[in-house]
Protein backbone atom coordinates (compact mmCIF):
# COMPACT_ATOMS: atom_id res chain seq x y z
CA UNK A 1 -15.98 -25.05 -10.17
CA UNK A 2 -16.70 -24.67 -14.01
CA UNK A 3 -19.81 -26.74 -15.33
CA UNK A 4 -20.19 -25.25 -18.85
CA UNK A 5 -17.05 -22.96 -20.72
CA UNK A 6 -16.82 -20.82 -23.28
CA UNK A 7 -13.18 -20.82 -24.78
CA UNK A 8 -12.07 -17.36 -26.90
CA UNK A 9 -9.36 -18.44 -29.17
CA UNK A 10 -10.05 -22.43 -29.43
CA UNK A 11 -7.54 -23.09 -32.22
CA UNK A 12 -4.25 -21.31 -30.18
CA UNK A 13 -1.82 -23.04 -27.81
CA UNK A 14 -4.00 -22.17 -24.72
CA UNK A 15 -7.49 -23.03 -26.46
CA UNK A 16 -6.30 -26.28 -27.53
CA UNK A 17 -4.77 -27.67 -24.54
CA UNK A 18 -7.71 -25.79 -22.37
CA UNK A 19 -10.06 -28.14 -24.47
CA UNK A 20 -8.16 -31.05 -23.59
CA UNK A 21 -8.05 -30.15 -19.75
CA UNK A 22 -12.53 -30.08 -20.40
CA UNK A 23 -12.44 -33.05 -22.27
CA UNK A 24 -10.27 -34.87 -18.90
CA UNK A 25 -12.18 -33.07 -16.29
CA UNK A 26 -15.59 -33.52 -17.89
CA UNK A 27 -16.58 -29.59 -18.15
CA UNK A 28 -18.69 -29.14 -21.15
CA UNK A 29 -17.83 -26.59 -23.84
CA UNK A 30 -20.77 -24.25 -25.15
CA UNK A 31 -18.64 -22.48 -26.93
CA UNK A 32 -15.03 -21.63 -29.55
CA UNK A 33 -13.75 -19.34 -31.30
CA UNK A 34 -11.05 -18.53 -33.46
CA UNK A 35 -9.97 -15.96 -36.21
CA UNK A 36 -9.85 -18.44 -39.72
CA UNK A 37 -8.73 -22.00 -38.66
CA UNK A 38 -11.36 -23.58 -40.50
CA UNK A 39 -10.49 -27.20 -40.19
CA UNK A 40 -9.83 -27.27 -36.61
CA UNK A 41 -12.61 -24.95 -35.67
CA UNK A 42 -14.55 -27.99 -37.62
CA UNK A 43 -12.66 -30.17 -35.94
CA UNK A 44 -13.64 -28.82 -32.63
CA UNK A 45 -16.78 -28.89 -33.37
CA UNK A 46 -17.65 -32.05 -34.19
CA UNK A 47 -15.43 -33.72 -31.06
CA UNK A 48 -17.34 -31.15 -28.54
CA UNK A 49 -20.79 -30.13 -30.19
CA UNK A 50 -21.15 -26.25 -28.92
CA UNK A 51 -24.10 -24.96 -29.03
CA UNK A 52 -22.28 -22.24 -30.78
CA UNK A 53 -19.09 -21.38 -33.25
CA UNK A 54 -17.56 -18.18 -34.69
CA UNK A 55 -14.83 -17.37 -36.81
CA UNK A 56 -14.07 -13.66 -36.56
CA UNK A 57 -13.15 -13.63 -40.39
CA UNK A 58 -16.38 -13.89 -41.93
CA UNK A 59 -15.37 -16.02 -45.28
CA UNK A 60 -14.22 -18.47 -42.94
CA UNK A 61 -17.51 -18.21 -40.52
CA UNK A 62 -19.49 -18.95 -44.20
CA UNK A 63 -16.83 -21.98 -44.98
CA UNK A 64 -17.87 -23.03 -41.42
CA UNK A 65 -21.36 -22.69 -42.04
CA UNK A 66 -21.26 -25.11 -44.73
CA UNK A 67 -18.72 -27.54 -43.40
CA UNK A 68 -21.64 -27.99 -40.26
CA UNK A 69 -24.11 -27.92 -42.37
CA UNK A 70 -25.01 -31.71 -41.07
CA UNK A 71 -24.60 -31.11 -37.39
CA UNK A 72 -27.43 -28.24 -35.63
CA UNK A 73 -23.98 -25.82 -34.50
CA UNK A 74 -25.15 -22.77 -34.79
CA UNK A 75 -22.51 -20.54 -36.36
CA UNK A 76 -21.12 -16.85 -35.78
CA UNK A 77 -18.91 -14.62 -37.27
CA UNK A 78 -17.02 -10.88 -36.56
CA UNK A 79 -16.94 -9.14 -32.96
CA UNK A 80 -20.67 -10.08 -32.79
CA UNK A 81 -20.31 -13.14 -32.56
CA UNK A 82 -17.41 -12.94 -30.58
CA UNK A 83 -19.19 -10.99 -27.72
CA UNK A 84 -22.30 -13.48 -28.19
CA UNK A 85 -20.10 -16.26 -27.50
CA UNK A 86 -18.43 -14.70 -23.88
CA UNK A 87 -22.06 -13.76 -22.92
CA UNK A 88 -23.59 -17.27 -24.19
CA UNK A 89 -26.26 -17.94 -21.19
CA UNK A 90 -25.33 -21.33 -20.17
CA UNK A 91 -21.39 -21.08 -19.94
CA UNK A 92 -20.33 -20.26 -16.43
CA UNK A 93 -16.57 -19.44 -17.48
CA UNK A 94 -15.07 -17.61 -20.23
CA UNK A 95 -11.21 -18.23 -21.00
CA UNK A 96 -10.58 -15.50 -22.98
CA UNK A 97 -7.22 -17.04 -24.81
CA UNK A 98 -7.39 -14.51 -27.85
CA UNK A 99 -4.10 -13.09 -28.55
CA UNK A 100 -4.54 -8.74 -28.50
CA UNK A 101 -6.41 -6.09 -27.96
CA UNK A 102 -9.23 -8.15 -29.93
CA UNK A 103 -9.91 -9.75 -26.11
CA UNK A 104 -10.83 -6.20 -24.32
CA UNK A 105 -14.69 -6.22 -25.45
CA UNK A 106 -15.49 -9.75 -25.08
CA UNK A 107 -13.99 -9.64 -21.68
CA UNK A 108 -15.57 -6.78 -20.57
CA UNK A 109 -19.13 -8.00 -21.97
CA UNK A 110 -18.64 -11.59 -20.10
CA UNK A 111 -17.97 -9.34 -16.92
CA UNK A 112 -21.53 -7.75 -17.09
CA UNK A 113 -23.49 -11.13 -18.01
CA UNK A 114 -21.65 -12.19 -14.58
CA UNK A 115 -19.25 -15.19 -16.30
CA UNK A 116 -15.62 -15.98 -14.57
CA UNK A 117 -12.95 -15.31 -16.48
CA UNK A 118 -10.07 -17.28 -16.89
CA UNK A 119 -7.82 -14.64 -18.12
CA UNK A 120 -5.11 -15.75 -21.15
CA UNK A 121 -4.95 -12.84 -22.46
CA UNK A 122 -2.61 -9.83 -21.06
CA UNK A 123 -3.66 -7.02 -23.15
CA UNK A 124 -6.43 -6.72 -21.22
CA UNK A 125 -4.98 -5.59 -18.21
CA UNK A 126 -2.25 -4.35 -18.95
CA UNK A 127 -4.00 -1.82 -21.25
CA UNK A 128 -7.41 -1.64 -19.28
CA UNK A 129 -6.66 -2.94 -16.51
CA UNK A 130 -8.12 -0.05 -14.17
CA UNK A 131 -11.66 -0.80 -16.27
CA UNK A 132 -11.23 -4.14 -16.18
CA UNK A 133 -10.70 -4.76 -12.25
CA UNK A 134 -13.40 -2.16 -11.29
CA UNK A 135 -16.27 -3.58 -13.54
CA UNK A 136 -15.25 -7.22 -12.06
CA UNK A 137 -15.46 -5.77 -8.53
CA UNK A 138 -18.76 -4.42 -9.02
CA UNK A 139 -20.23 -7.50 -10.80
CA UNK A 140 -18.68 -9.40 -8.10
CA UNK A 141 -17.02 -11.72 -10.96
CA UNK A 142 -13.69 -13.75 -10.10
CA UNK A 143 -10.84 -13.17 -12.10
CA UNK A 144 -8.59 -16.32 -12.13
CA UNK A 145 -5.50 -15.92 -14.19
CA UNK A 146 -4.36 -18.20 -16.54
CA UNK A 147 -0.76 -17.21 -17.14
CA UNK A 148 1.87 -19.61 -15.55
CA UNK A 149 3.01 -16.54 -13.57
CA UNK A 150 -0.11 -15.57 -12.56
CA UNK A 151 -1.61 -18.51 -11.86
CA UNK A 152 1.88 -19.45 -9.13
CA UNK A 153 1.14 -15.98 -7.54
CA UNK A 154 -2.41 -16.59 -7.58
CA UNK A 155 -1.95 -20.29 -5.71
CA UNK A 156 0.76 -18.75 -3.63
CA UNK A 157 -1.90 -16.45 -1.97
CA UNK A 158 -4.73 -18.83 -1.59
CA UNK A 159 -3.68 -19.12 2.24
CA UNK A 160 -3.30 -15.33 3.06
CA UNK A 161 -6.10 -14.13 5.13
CA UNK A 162 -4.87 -10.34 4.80
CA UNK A 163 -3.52 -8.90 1.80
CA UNK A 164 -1.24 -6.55 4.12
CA UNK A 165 0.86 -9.36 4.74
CA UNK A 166 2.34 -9.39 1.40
CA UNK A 167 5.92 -7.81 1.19
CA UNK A 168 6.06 -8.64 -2.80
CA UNK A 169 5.60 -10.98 -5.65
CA UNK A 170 8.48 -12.53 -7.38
CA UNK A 171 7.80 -12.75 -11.38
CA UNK A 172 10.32 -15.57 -12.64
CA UNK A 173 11.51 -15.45 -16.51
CA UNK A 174 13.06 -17.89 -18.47
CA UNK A 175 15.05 -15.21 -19.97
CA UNK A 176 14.18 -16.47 -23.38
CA UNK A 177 16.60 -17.91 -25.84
CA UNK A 178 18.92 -14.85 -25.68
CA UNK A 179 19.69 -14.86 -22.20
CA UNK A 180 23.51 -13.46 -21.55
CA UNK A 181 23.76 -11.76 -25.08
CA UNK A 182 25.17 -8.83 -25.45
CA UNK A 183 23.30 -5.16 -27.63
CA UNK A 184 25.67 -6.03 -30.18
CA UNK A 185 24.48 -10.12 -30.41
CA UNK A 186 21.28 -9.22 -30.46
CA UNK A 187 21.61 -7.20 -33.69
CA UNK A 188 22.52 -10.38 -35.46
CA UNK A 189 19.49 -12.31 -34.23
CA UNK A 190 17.02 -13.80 -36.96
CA UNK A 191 13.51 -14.38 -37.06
CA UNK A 192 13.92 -18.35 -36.87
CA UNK A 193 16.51 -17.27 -33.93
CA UNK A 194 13.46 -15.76 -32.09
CA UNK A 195 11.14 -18.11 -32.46
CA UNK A 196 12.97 -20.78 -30.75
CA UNK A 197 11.89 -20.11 -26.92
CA UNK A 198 14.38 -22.52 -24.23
CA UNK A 199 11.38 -24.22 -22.19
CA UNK A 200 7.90 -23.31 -23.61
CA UNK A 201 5.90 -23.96 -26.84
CA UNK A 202 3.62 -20.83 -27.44
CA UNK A 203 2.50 -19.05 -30.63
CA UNK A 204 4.45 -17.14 -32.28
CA UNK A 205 3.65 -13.23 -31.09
CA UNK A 206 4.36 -14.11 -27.34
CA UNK A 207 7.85 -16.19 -28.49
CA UNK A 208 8.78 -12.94 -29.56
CA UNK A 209 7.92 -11.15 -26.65
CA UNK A 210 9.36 -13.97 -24.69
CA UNK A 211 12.62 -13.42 -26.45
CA UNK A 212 12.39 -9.35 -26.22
CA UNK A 213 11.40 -9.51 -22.89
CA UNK A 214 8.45 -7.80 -23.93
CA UNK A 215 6.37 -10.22 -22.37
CA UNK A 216 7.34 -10.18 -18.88
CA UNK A 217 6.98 -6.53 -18.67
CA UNK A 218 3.60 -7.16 -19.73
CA UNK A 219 3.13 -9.54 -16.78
CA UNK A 220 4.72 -6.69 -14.19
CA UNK A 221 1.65 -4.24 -15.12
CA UNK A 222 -0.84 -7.32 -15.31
CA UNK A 223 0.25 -8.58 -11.60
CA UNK A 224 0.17 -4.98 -10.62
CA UNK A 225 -3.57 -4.80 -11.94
CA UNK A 226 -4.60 -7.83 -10.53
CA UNK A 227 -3.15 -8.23 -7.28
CA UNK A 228 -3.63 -4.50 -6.57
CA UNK A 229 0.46 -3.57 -5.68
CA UNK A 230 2.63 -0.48 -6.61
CA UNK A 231 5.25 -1.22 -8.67
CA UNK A 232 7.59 -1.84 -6.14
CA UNK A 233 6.30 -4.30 -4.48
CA UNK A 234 7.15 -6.56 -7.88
CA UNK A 235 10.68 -8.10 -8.62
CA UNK A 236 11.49 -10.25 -11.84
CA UNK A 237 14.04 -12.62 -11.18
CA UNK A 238 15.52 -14.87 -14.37
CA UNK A 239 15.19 -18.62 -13.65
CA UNK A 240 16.34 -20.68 -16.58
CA UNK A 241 14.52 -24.20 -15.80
CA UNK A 242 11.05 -22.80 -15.51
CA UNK A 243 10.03 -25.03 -12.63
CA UNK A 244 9.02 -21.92 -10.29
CA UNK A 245 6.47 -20.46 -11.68
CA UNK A 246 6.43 -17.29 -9.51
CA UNK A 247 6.88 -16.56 -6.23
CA UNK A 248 4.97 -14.52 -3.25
CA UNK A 249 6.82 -13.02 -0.38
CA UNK A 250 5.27 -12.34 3.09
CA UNK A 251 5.83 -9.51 5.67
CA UNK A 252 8.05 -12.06 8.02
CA UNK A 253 10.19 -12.98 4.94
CA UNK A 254 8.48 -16.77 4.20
CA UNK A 255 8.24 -17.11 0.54
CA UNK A 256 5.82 -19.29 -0.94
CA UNK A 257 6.41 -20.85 -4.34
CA UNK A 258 4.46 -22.90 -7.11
CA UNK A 259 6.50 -25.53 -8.41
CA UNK A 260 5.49 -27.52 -11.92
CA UNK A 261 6.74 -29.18 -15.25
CA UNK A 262 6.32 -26.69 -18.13
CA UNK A 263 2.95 -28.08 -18.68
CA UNK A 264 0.03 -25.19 -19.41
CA UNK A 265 -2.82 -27.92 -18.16
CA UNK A 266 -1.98 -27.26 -14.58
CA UNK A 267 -3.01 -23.53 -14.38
CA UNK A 268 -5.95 -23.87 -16.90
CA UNK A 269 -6.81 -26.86 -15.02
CA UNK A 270 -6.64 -24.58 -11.45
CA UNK A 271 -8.72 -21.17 -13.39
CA UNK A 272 -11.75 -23.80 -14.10
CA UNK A 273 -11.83 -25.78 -11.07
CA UNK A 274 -11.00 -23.20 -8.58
CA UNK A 275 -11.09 -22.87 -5.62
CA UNK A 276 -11.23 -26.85 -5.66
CA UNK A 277 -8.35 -28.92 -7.10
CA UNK A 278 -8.93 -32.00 -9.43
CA UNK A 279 -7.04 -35.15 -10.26
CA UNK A 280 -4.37 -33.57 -12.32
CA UNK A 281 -4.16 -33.96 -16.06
CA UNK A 282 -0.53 -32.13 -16.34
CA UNK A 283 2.68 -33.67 -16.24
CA UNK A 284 4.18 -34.85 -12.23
CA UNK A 285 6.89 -33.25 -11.40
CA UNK A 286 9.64 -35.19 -10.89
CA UNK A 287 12.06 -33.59 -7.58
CA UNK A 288 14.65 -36.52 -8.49
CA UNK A 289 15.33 -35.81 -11.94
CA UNK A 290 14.98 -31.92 -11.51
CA UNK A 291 18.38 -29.65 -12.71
CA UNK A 292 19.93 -27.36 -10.25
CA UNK A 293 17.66 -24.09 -9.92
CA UNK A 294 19.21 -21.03 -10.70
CA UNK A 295 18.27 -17.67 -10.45
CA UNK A 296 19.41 -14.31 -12.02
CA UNK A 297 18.74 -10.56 -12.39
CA UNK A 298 17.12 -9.07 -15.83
CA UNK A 299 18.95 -7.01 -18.03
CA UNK A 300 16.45 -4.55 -19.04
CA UNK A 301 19.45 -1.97 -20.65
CA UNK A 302 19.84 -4.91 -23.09
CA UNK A 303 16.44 -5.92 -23.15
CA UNK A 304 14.94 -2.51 -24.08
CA UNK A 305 11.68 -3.71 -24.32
CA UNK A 306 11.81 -5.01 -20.56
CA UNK A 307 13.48 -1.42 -19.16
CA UNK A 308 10.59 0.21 -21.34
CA UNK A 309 7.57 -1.60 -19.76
CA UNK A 310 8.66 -0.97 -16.66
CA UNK A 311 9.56 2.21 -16.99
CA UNK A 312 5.98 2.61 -18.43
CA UNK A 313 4.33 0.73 -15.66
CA UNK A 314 4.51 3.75 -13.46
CA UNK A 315 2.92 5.86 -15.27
CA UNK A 316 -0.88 6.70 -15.28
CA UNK A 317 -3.65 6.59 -18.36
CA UNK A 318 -3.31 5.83 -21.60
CA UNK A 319 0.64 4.89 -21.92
CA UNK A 320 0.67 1.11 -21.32
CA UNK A 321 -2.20 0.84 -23.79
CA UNK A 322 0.10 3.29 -26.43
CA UNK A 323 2.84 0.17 -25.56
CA UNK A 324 1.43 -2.60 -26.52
CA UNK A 325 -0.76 -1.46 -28.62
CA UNK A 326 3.25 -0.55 -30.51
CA UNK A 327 4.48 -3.56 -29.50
CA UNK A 328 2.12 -5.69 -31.56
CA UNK A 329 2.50 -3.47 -34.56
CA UNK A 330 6.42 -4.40 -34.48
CA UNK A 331 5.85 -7.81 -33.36
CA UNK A 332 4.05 -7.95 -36.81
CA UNK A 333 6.78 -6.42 -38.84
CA UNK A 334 9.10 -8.47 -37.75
CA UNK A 335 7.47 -11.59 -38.04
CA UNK A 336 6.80 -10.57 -41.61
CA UNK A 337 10.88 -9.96 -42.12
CA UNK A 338 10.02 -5.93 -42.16
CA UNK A 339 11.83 -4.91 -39.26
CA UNK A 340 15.27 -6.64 -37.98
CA UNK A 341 14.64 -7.75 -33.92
CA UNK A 342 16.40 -4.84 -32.21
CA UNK A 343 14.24 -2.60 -33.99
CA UNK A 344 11.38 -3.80 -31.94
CA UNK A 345 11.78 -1.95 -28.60
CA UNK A 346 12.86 1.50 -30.78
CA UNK A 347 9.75 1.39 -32.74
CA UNK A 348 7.95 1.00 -28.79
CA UNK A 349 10.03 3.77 -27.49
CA UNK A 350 8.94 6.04 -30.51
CA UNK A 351 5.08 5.43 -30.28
CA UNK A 352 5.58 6.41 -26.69
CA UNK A 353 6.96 9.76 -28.02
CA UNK A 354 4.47 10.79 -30.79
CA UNK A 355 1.43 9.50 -29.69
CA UNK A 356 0.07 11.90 -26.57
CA UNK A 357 -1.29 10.33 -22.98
CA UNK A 358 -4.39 10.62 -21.77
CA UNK A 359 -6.45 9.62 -18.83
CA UNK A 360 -8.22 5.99 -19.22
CA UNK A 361 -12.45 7.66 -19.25
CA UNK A 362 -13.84 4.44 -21.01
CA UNK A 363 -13.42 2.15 -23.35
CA UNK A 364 -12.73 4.19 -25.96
CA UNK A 365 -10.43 6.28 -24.81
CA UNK A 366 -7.90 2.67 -24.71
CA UNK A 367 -8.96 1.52 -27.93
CA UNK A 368 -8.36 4.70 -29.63
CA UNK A 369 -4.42 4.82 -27.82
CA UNK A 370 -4.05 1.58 -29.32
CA UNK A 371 -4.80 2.58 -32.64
CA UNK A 372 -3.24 5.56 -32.96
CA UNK A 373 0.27 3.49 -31.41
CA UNK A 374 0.15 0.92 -34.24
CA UNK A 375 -0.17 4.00 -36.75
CA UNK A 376 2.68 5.49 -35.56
CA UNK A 377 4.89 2.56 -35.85
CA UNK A 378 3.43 1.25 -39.49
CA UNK A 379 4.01 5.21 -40.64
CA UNK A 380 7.29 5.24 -39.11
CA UNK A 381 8.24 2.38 -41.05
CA UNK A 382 6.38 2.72 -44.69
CA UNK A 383 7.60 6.00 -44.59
């Protein structure tokens, strides 16, 4: 169980509410991050007392400086101080809740100074994922998702003794706020549209990729990183009231589900106190007053961006980093009112087609796919 936590990305949706779950479950916090929230990171600060703070943008890290002046915090900025803080000596865990390919490093570096991870953030799997899982298996360092998804899978399996016994794992979707419409309704859809997701409150880039899709096809390569499984061995099944969180099938046909409210606590909760459980701090469930569960198939023709990360998920190197590192880049544009929503998954589909796939050698060989994806898609559109 976690005694002292780093958490990368302290100002998001996951960094806040994993702050609240070690404020209720008495973990203390050596440790935040964020990018340039300035008066939360101060906030923070002064409710937890870290032994350390960084702001990745380095104006804000000298705002921060100033505004804890008065307290002893010691304060960091850039990738530098990033990497300090998921390698900080006296945190046992590291949530890495950091939206992007800004996690990969930080994760990595908390894997060699032998931290858990309580993994938020997909882009590290699903674009290093091969790295990722071998450095943890060497290190001998526990992965414990974070996700909702995960996290169900992840319980699901706590009481399988063999691995072999596991026929497949059962992804469910909300199916985002677009769920039923048609190509030709989705060309009409609006950033505010978007941005309104059915059951979950989330920032902004995984709304969108909630309402693309996007995001679940994300989660089929990250469960097939981290629970070791071939593609088919993975369904996705659309399940409006978001009260299964995912599902794990065995050999004799038992399936074993993780029920909750829509309540992020309860998996953050599990990734810190694992493999012990805790006096919950998320919302009870309530059987009585649940709606009828219903379940449906995907549409990934519709949803392009679903049919495209699955149809990427098969395929070896660098091409699921080329993905999302395109996926972002649109994401980006269109929450700046560049792009209109359906343009999303064609921008995706053309990175995929200029930018050449290579074999994963190291670190850089990711970083540089992801780079030269979100090139392609900013050229494709200035020009």
């Amino acid at each position: 169980m976690t005694q002292v936590l780093s958490v990368l990305g302290s100002t998001g949706s996951i960094g806040t509410q994993t702050l609240d779950v070690a404020e209720k479950c008495g973990i203390r916090v050596a440790a935040i991050t964020a990018n340039r929230s300035v008066e939360l990171l101060e906030a923070q600060a002064r409710k937890f007392h870290p032994d350390l703070v960084v702001a990745m943008d380095e104006t804000a890290a000298k705002d921060l400086q100033v505004r804890l002046a008065d307290t002893g915090i010691r304060v960091a900025s850039g990738m530098e101080g990033l990497i300090e803080a998921a390698t900080l000596p006296e945190a046992d865990t590291v949530v890495t809740a950091v939206m992007g390919m800004v996690g990969l490093r930080p994760t990595l570096a908390a894997i060699d100074a032998h931290k858990r991870i309580a993994l938020a953030n997909k882009e590290t799997l699903v674009c290093a994922g091969e790295l990722v899982m071998a450095n943890a298996a060497r290190e001998g360092v526990d992965i414990v998702p974070v996700d909702s998804e995960h996290s169900a899978i992840f319980q699901s399996l706590q009481g399988c003794s063999d691995r072999r016994e596991v026929k497949r794992l059962i992804l469910t979707a909300s199916g985002g706020p677009f769920f039923g419409w048609t190509k030709e309704q989705l060309e009409q859809v609006t950033l505010a549209d978007a941005l309104k997701h059915p059951n979950w409150s989330m920032g902004a880039k995984i709304t969108i990729d909630s309402a693309t899709l996007m995001n679940k096809g994300l989660e089929f390569i990250e469960a097939m990183r981290l629970y070791h499984v071939a593609p088919e061995q993975i369904q996705i099944v659309v399940h409006r009231q978001s009260m299964i969180h995912s599902l794990v099938e065995y050999t004799d046909n038992a399936i074993i589900a993780q029920l909750g409210t829509a309540d992020m606590r309860l998996p953050i909760q599990y990734a810190l106190t694992w493999p012990q459980r805790t006096e919950g701090v998320a919302t009870e469930l309530d059987l009585f007053s649940c709606p009828d569960l219903t379940f449906r198939k995907p549409d990934p023709e519709t949803f392009r961006c679903l049919g495209i990360a699955l149809e990427t998920a098969k395929k070896p190197g660098t091409p699921c980093a080329i993905m999302n590192g395109a996926n972002e880049a649109a994401v980006d544009l269109f929450l700046r009112e560049k792009i209109r929503f359906v343009d999303i998954p064609e921008l995706v589909d053309y990175a995929l087609s200029v930018v050449p796939a290579q074999s994963v050698e190291n670190l850089e060989t990711v970083l540089e796919a992801d780079r030269a994806a979100r090139e392609a898609v900013y050229s494709r559109i200035s020009g």
